[in-house]
Protein backbone atom coordinates (compact mmCIF):
# COMPACT_ATOMS: atom_id res chain seq x y z
CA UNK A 1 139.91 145.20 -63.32
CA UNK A 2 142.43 144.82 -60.55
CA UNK A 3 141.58 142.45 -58.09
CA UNK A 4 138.33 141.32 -59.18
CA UNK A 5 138.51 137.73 -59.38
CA UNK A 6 135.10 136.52 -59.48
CA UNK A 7 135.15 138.43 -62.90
CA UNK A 8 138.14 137.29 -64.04
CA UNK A 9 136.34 134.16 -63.76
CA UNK A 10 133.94 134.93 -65.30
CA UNK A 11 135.16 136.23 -68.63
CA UNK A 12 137.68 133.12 -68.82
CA UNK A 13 134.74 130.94 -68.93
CA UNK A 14 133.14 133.02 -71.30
CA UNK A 15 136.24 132.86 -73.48
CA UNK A 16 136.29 128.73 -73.19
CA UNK A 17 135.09 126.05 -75.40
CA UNK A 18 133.00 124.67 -72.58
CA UNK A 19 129.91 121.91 -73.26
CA UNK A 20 127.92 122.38 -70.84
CA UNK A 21 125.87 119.61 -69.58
CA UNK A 22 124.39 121.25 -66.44
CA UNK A 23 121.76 124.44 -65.77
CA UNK A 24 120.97 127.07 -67.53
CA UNK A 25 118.89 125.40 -70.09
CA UNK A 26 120.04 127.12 -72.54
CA UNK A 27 123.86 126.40 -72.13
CA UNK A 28 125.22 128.97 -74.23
CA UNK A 29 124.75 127.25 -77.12
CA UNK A 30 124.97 129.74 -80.53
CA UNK A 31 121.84 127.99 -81.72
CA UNK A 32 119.83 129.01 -78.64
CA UNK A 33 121.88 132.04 -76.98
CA UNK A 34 122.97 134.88 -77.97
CA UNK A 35 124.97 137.24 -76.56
CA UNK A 36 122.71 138.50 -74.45
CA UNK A 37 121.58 134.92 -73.00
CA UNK A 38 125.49 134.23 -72.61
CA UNK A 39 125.60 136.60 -69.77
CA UNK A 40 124.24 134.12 -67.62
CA UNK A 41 126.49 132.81 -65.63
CA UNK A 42 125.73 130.21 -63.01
CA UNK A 43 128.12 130.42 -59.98
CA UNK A 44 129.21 126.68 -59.79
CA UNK A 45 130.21 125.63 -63.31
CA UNK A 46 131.36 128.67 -64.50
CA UNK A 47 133.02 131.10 -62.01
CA UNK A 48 133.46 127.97 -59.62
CA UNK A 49 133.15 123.92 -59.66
CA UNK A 50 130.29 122.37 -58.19
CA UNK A 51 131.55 121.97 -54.78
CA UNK A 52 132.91 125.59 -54.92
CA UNK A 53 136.42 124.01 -54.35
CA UNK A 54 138.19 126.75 -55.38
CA UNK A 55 136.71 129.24 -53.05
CA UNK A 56 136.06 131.87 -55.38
CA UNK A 57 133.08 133.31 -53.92
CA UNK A 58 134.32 133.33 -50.35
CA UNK A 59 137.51 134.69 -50.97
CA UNK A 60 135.28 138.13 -52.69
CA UNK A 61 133.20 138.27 -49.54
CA UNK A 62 136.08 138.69 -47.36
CA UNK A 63 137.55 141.24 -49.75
CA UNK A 64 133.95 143.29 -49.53
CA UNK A 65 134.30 142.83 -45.73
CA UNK A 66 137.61 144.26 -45.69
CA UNK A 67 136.79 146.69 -47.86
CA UNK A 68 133.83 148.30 -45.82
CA UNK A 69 135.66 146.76 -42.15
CA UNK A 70 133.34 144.13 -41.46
CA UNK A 71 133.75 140.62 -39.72
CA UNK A 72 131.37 139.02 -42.11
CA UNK A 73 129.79 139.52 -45.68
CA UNK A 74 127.80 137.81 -48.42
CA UNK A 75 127.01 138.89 -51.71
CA UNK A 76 123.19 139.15 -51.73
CA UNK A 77 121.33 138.53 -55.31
CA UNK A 78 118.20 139.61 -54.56
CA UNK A 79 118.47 143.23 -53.58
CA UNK A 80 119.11 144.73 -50.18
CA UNK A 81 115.75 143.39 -49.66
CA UNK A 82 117.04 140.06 -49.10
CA UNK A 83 119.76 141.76 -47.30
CA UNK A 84 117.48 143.37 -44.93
CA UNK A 85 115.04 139.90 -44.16
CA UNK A 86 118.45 137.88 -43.65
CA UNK A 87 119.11 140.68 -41.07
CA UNK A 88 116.35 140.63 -39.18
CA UNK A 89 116.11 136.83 -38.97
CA UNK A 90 119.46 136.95 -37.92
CA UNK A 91 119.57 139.09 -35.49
CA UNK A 92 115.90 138.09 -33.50
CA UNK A 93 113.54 135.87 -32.27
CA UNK A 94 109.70 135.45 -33.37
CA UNK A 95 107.69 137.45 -31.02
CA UNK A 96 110.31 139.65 -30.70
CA UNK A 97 110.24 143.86 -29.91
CA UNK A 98 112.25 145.75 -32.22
CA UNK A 99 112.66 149.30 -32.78
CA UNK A 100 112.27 150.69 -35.92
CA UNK A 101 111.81 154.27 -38.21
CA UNK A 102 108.86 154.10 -39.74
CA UNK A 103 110.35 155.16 -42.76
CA UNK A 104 111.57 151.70 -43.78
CA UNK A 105 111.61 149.74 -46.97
CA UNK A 106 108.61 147.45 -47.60
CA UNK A 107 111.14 144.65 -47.19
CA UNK A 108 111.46 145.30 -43.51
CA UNK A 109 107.85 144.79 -43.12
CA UNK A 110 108.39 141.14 -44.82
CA UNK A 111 111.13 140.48 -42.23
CA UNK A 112 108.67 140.99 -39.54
CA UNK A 113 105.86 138.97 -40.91
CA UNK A 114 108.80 136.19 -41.62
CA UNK A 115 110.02 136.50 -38.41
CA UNK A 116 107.02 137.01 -36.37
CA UNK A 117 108.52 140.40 -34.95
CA UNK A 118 106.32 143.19 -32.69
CA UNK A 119 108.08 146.50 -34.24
CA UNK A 120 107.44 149.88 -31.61
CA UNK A 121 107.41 152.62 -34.68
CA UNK A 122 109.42 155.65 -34.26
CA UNK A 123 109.12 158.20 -36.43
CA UNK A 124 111.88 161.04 -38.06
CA UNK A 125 110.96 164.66 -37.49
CA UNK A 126 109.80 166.20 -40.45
CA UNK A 127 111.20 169.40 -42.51
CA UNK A 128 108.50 171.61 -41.59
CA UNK A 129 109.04 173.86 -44.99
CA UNK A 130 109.24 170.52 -47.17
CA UNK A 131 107.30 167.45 -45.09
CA UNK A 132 110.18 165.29 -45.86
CA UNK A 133 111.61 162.91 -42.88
CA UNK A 134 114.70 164.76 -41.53
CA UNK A 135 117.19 162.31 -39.63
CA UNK A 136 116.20 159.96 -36.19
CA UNK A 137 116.86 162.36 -32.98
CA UNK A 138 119.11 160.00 -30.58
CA UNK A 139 116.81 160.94 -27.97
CA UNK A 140 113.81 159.41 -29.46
CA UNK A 141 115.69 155.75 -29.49
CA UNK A 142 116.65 156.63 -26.05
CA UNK A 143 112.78 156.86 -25.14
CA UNK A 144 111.72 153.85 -27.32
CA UNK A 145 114.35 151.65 -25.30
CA UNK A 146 113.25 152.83 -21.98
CA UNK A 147 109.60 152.30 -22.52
CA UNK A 148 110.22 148.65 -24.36
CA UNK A 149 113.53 147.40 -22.70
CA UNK A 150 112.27 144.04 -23.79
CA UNK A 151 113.37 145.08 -27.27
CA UNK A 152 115.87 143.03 -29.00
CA UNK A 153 117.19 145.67 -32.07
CA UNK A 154 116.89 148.82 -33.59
CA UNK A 155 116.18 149.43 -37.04
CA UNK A 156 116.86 152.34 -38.94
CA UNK A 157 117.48 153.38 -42.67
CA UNK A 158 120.72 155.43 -43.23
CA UNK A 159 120.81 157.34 -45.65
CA UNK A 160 117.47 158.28 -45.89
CA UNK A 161 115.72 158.14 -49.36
CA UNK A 162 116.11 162.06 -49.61
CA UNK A 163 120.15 161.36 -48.62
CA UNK A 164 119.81 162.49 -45.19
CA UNK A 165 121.90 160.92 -42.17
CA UNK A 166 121.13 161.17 -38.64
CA UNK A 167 123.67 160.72 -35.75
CA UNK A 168 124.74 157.01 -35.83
CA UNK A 169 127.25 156.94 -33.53
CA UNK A 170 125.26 158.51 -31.07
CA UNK A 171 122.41 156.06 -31.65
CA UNK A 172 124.86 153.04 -31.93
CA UNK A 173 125.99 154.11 -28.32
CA UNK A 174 122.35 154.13 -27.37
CA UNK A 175 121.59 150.68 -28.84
CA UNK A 176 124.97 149.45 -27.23
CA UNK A 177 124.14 151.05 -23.72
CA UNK A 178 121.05 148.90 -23.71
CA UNK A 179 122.18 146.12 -24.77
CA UNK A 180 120.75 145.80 -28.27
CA UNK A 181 122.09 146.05 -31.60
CA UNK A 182 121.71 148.43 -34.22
CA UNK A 183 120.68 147.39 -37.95
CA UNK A 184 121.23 149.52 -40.89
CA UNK A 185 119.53 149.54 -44.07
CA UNK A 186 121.98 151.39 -46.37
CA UNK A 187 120.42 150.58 -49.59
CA UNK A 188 121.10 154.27 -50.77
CA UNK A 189 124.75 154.79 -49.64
CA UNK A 190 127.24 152.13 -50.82
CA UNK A 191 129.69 154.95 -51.96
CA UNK A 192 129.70 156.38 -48.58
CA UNK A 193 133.26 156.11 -46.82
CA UNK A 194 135.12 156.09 -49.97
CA UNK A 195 135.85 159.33 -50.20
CA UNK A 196 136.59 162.26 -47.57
CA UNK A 197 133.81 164.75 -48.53
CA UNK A 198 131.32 161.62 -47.87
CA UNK A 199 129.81 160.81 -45.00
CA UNK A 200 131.18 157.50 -43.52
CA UNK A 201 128.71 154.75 -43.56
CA UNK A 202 126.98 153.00 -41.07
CA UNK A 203 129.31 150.35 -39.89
CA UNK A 204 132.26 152.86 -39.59
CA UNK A 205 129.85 154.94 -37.28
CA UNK A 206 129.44 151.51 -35.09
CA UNK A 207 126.09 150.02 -36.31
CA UNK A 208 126.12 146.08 -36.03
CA UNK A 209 124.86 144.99 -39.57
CA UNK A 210 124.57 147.33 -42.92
CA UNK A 211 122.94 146.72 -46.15
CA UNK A 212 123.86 147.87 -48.88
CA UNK A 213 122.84 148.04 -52.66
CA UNK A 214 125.77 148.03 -54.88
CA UNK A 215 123.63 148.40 -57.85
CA UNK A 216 122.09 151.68 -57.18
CA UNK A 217 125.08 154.02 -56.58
CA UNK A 218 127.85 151.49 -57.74
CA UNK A 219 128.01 149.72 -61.24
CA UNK A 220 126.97 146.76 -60.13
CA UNK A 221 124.23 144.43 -62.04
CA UNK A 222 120.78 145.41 -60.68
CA UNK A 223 119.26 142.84 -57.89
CA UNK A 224 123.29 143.07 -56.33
CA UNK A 225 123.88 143.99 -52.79
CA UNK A 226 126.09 142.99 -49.62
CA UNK A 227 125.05 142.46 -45.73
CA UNK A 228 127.94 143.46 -44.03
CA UNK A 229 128.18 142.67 -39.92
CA UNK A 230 130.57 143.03 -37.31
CA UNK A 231 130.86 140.08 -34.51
CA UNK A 232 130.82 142.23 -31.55
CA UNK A 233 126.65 142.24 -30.91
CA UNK A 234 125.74 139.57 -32.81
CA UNK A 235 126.02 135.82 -33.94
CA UNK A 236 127.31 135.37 -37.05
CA UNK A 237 126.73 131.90 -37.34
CA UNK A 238 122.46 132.46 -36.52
CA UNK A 239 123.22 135.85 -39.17
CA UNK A 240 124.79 133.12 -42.16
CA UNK A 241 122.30 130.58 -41.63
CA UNK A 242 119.41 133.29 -41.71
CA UNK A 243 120.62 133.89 -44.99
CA UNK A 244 121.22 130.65 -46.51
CA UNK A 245 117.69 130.23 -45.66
CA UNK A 246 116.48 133.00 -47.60
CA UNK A 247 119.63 132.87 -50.60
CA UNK A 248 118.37 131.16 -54.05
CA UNK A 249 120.26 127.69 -54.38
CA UNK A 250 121.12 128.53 -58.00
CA UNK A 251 122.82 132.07 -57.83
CA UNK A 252 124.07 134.12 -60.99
CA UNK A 253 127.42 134.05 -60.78
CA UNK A 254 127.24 137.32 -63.31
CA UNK A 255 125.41 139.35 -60.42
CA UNK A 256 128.16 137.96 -57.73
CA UNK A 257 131.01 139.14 -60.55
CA UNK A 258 129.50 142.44 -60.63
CA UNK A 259 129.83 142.88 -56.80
CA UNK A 260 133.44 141.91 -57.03
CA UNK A 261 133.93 144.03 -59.76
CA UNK A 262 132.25 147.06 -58.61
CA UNK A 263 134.09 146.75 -54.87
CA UNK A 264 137.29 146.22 -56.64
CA UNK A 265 136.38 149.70 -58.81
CA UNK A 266 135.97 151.54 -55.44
CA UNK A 267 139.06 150.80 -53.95
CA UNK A 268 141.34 151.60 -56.10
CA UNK A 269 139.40 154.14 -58.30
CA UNK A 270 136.79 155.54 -55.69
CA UNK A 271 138.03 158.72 -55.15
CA UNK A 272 138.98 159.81 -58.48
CA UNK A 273 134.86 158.50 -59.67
CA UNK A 274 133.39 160.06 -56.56
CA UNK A 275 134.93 163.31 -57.38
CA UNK A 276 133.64 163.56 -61.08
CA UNK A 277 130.24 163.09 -58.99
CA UNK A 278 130.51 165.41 -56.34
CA UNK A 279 131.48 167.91 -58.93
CA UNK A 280 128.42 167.15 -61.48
CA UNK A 281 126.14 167.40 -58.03
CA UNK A 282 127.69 170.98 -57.16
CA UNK A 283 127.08 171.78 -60.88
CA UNK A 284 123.64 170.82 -60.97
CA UNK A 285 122.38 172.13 -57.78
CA UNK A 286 123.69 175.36 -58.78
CA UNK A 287 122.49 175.64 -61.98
CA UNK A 288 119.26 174.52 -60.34
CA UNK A 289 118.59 176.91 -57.86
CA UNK A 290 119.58 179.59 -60.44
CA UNK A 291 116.15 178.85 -61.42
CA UNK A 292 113.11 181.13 -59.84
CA UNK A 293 111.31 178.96 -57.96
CA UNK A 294 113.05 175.87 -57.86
CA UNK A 295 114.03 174.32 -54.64
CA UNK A 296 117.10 172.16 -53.90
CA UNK A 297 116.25 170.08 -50.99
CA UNK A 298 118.41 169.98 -48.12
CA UNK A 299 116.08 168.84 -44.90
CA UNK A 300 116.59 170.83 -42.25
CA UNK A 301 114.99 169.13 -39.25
CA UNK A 302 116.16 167.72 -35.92
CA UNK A 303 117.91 164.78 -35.81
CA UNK A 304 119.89 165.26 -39.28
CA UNK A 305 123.46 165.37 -38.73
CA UNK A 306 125.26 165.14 -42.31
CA UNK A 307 123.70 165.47 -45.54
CA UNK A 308 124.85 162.72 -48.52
CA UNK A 309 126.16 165.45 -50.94
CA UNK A 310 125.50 163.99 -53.80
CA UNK A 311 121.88 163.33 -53.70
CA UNK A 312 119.74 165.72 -55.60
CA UNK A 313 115.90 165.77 -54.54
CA UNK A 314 114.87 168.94 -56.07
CA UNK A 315 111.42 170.83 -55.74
CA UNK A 316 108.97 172.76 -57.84
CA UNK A 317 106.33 173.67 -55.55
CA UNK A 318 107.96 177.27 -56.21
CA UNK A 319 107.48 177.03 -59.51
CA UNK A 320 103.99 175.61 -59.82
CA UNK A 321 105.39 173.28 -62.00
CA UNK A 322 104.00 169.07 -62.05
CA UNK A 323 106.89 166.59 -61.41
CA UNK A 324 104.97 164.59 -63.60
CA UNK A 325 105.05 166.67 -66.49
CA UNK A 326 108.56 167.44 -66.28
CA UNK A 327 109.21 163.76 -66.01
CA UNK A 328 107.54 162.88 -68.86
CA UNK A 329 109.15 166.33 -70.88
CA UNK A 330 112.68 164.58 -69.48
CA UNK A 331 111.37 160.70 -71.01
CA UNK A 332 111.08 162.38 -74.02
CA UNK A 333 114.13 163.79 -74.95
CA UNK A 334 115.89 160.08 -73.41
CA UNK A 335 116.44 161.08 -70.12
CA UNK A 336 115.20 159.03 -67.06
CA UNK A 337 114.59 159.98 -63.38
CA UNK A 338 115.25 157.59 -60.13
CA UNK A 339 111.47 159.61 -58.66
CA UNK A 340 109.25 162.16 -60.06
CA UNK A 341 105.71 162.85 -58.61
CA UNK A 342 104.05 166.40 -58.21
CA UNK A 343 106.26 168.37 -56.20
CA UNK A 344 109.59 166.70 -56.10
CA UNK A 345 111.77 164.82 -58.85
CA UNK A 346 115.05 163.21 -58.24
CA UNK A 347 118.06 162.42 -60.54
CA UNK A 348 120.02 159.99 -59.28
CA UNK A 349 124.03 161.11 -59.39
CA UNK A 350 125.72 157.61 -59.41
CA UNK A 351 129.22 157.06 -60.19
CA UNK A 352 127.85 155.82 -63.78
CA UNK A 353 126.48 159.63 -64.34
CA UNK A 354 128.75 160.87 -67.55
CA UNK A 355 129.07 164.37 -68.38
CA UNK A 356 127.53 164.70 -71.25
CA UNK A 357 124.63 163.56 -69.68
CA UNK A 358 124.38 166.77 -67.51
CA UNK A 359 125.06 168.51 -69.97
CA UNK A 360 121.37 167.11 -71.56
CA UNK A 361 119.63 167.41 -68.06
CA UNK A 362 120.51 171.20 -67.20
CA UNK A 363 119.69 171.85 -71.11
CA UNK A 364 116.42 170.35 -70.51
CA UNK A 365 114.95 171.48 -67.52
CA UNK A 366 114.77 175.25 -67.43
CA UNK A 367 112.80 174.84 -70.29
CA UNK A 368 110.21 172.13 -69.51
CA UNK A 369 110.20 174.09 -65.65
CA UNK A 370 109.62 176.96 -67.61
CA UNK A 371 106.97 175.29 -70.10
CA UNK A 372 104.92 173.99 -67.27
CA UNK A 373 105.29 176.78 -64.44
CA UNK A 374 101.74 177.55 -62.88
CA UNK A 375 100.71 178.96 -60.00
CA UNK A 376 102.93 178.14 -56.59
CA UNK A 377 101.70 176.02 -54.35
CA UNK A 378 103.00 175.14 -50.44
CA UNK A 379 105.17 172.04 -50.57
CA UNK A 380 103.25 168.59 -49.88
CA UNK A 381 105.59 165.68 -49.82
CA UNK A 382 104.22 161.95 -50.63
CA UNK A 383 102.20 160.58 -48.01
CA UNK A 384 105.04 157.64 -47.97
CA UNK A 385 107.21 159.96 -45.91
CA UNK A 386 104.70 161.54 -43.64
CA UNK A 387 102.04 158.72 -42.72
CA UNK A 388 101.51 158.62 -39.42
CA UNK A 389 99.55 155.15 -38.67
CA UNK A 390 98.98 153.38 -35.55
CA UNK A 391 99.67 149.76 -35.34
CA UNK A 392 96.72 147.51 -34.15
CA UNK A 393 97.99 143.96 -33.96
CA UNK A 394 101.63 142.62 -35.42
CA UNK A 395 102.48 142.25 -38.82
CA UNK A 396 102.80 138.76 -38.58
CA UNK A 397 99.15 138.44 -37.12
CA UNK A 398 97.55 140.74 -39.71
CA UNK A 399 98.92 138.99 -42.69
CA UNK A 400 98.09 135.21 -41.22
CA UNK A 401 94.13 135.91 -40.12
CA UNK A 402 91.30 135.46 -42.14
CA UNK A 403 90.70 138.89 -44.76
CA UNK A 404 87.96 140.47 -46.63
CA UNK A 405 87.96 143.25 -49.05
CA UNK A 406 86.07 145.80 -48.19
CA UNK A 407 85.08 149.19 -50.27
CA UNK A 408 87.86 151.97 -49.29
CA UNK A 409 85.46 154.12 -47.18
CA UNK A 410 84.37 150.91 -45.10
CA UNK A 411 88.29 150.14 -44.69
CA UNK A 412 88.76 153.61 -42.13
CA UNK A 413 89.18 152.30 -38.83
CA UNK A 414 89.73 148.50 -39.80
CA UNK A 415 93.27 146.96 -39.86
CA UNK A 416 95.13 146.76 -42.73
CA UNK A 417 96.21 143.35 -44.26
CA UNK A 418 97.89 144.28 -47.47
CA UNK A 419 101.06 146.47 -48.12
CA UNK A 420 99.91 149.89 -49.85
CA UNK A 421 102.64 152.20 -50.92
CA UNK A 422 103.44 154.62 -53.50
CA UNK A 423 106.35 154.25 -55.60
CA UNK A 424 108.64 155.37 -55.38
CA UNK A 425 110.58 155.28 -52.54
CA UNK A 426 109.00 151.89 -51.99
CA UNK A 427 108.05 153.14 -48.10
CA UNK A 428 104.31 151.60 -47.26
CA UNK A 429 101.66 154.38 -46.29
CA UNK A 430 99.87 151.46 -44.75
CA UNK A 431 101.21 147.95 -43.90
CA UNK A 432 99.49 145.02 -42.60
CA UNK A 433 98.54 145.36 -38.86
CA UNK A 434 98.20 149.02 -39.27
CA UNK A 435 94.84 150.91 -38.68
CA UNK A 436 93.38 152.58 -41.44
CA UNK A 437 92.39 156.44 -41.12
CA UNK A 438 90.78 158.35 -43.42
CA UNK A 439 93.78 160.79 -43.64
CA UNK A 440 95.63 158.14 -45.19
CA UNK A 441 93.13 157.01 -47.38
CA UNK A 442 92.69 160.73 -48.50
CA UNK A 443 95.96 161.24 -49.00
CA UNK A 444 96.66 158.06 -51.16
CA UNK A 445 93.66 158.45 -53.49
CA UNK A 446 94.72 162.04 -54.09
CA UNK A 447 98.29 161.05 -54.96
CA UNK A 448 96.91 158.15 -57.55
CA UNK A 449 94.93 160.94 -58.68
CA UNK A 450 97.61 163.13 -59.30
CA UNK A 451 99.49 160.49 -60.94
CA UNK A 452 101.55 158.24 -58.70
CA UNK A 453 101.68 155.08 -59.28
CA UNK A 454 100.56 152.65 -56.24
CA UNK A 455 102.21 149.07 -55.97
CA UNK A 456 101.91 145.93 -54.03
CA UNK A 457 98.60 146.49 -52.77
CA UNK A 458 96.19 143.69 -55.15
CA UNK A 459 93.67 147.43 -55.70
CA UNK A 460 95.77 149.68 -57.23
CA UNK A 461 93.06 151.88 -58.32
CA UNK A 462 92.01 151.97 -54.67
CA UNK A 463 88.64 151.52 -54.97
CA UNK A 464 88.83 148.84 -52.14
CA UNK A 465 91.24 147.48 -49.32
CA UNK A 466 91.90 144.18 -48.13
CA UNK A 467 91.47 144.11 -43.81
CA UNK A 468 91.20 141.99 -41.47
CA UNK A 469 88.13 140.14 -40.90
CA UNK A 470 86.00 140.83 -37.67
């Protein structure tokens, strides 16, 4: 791999007759590991001494920053999630105002119970023929800044789960205009920018910080992603030691290897992998919609200004057909989905998708679609993208005062103090802080019903909530 030196590394240690008398425990020793276990790599004493002398891993950070035209970077190795805590401790101060789409990762609601941060929600427009989130309007972070001037950032999350991308350099200007910088969770579009029939990404369109996951559309190991930032709005010194404080002080150096590896892949061979993509995304929308019935998302709301084009979110309200059913039909014959619940089921088109593979997929699915096909029903997206809570005290608060769990129906009008979200996309219906209505009950009991599963909340089966005690 050209230019990929943390992996070059990595295999010459691999290659080497090395005794190793430090961590992992179980040293790669052919009595103990196999090959699988020799994978692990520890950063210093493998890829790089113990006092990372050689500079190994900074030298691939400023390559990723380069690469995406940022003024700082680290290689996260704990998902964007990390990315996105590091961020917001980076960035603030506890007690702080921030604005922020309400359609954010669960992670972002850690940051703010980390950092002791007040967040003023603003929420997407919705497709009105689907109920998914269409992009941010500019004017609505316009608004939120004039009514909370106090605020110190603005979150958003671009792309969207459902690849949508609202106006960023519009909202950037905003942000900049009042003084305040703008914060990007990318998670979804780390191939964005390299290649012209993309979208750029978030930093290119003047946001201050971006995360990105370089595992879910690029071949990184899973758990990889980068915080990218540019020096203009923010302190980069307060932004590295927010993450050292967060960062594990025994990395993989496999996971870092992949990052190098999988930014050195884009450069040089972006275009050429994007392509195959963008074609096997034109192929299978087409064949797709070919289908009576079926539904090819594309949100079509205010506020969305590009579309990422190779994001397939397709629909079978049309068709009558359960997501579920055609998920498991798909599981079956080896093939896996990034979502499926009733309506909606995505396959994700990374730059790993091969052929053959679509080939399997657009063999499959007219016939399970067909198999299951009922009656049509109007489109109901998850309750994930459409909640529409009303904060009651801060995150921070809610998840430090004393609890109690309570039966669900005696939870309606009390505030929330765990995170309750289906998955995926991994965006909380409730959070803590958050009063609980009955719509949202409702409409979270119906989708475990239906078959969605519901994480990070310590009652799955919903039968009661944790709140706030009075």
């Amino acid at each position: 791999m050209p230019d990929a030196a943390l992996d070059d590394a990595a295999r010459e240690f691999l290659a080497a007759d090395i005794a190793s008398f430090t961590t992992p425990g179980h040293g790669r020793n052919p009595l103990i590991a196999d090959d699988f276990l020799r994978l692990d790599l520890p950063l210093t004493s493998a890829i790089d001494d113990l006092r990372e002398s050689k500079g190994m891993l900074q030298a691939a950070e400023a390559r990723a920053a380069r690469a995406w035209g940022a003024d700082w970077c680290r290689f996260v190795v704990n998902g964007s999630s990390q990315g996105n805590q590091a961020m917001a401790l980076g960035s603030t101060r506890p007690g702080a105002t921030v604005i922020v789409s309400r359609t954010i990762h669960k992670s972002l609601f850690a940051a703010f119970v980390l950092g002791g941060l007040d967040p003023v929600f603003v929420r997407p427009e919705l497709d009105p023929a689907t109920g998914l989130p269409g992009g941010m309007p500019t004017a609505r972070i316009a608004t939120a800044l004039a009514e909370h001037p106090e605020a110190a950032a603005v979150f958003l999350t671009e792309p969207s789960y459902v690849g949508v991308l609202s106006d960023v350099s519009a909202i950037a200007a905003t942000c900049h205009g009042a003084g305040v910088p703008l914060l990007v969770d990318g998670a979804w579009g780390a191939h964005l920018g390299f290649h012209p029939a993309l979208p750029p990404h978030a930093l290119a369109s003047g946001a201050d910080a971006l995360v990105l996951s370089t595992h879910k559309t690029l071949p990184a190991f899973t758990q990889s992603a980068l915080l990218l930032a540019r020096a203009d709005s923010l302190d980069l010194r307060r932004l590295a030691e927010a993450f050292d404080l967060l960062n594990t002080t025994s990395p993989s150096g496999a996971i870092y290897a992949s990052i190098d590896r999988a930014r050195a892949l884009l450069e040089h061979d972006g275009v050429a992998l994007l392509d195959r993509t963008l074609q096997q995304a034109a192929r299978v929308r087409t064949a797709l919609q070919a289908i009576d019935g079926v539904r090819v998302v594309a949100p079509d709301a205010p506020g969305v200004h590009a579309l990422d084009p190779t994001k397939i979110v397709v629909s079978l309200d049309g068709t009558g057909a359960d997501g579920f059913a055609v998920e498991a039909d798909a599981y079956a014959a080896g093939l896996r989905f990034e979502m499926a619940d009733r309506s909606l089921f995505v396959p994700l088109l990374h730059v790993g998708v091969a052929d053959a593979w679509v080939d399997r997929l657009l063999e499959l699915l007219p016939a399970s679609i067909e198999r299951r096909r009922g009656t049509p029903r109007p489109p109901r997206a998850s309750i994930a993208f459409t909640a529409d809570t009303e904060p009651a005290m801060s995150p921070r608060d809610a998840f430090f005062a004393e609890h109690e769990r309570v039966a669900i129906a005696d939870a309606i009008g009390r505030v929330c103090a765990e995170t309750v979200t289906p998955y995926p996309p991994g965006i909380p219906a409730l959070a803590p802080g958050e009063l609980v209505t009955a719509h949202v009950v409702d409409a979270l009991r119906d989708e475990r019903a239906a078959g969605s599963r519901i994480s990070y909340c310590s009652d799955p089966a919903l039968d009661t909530l944790v709140v706030v005690r009075r």
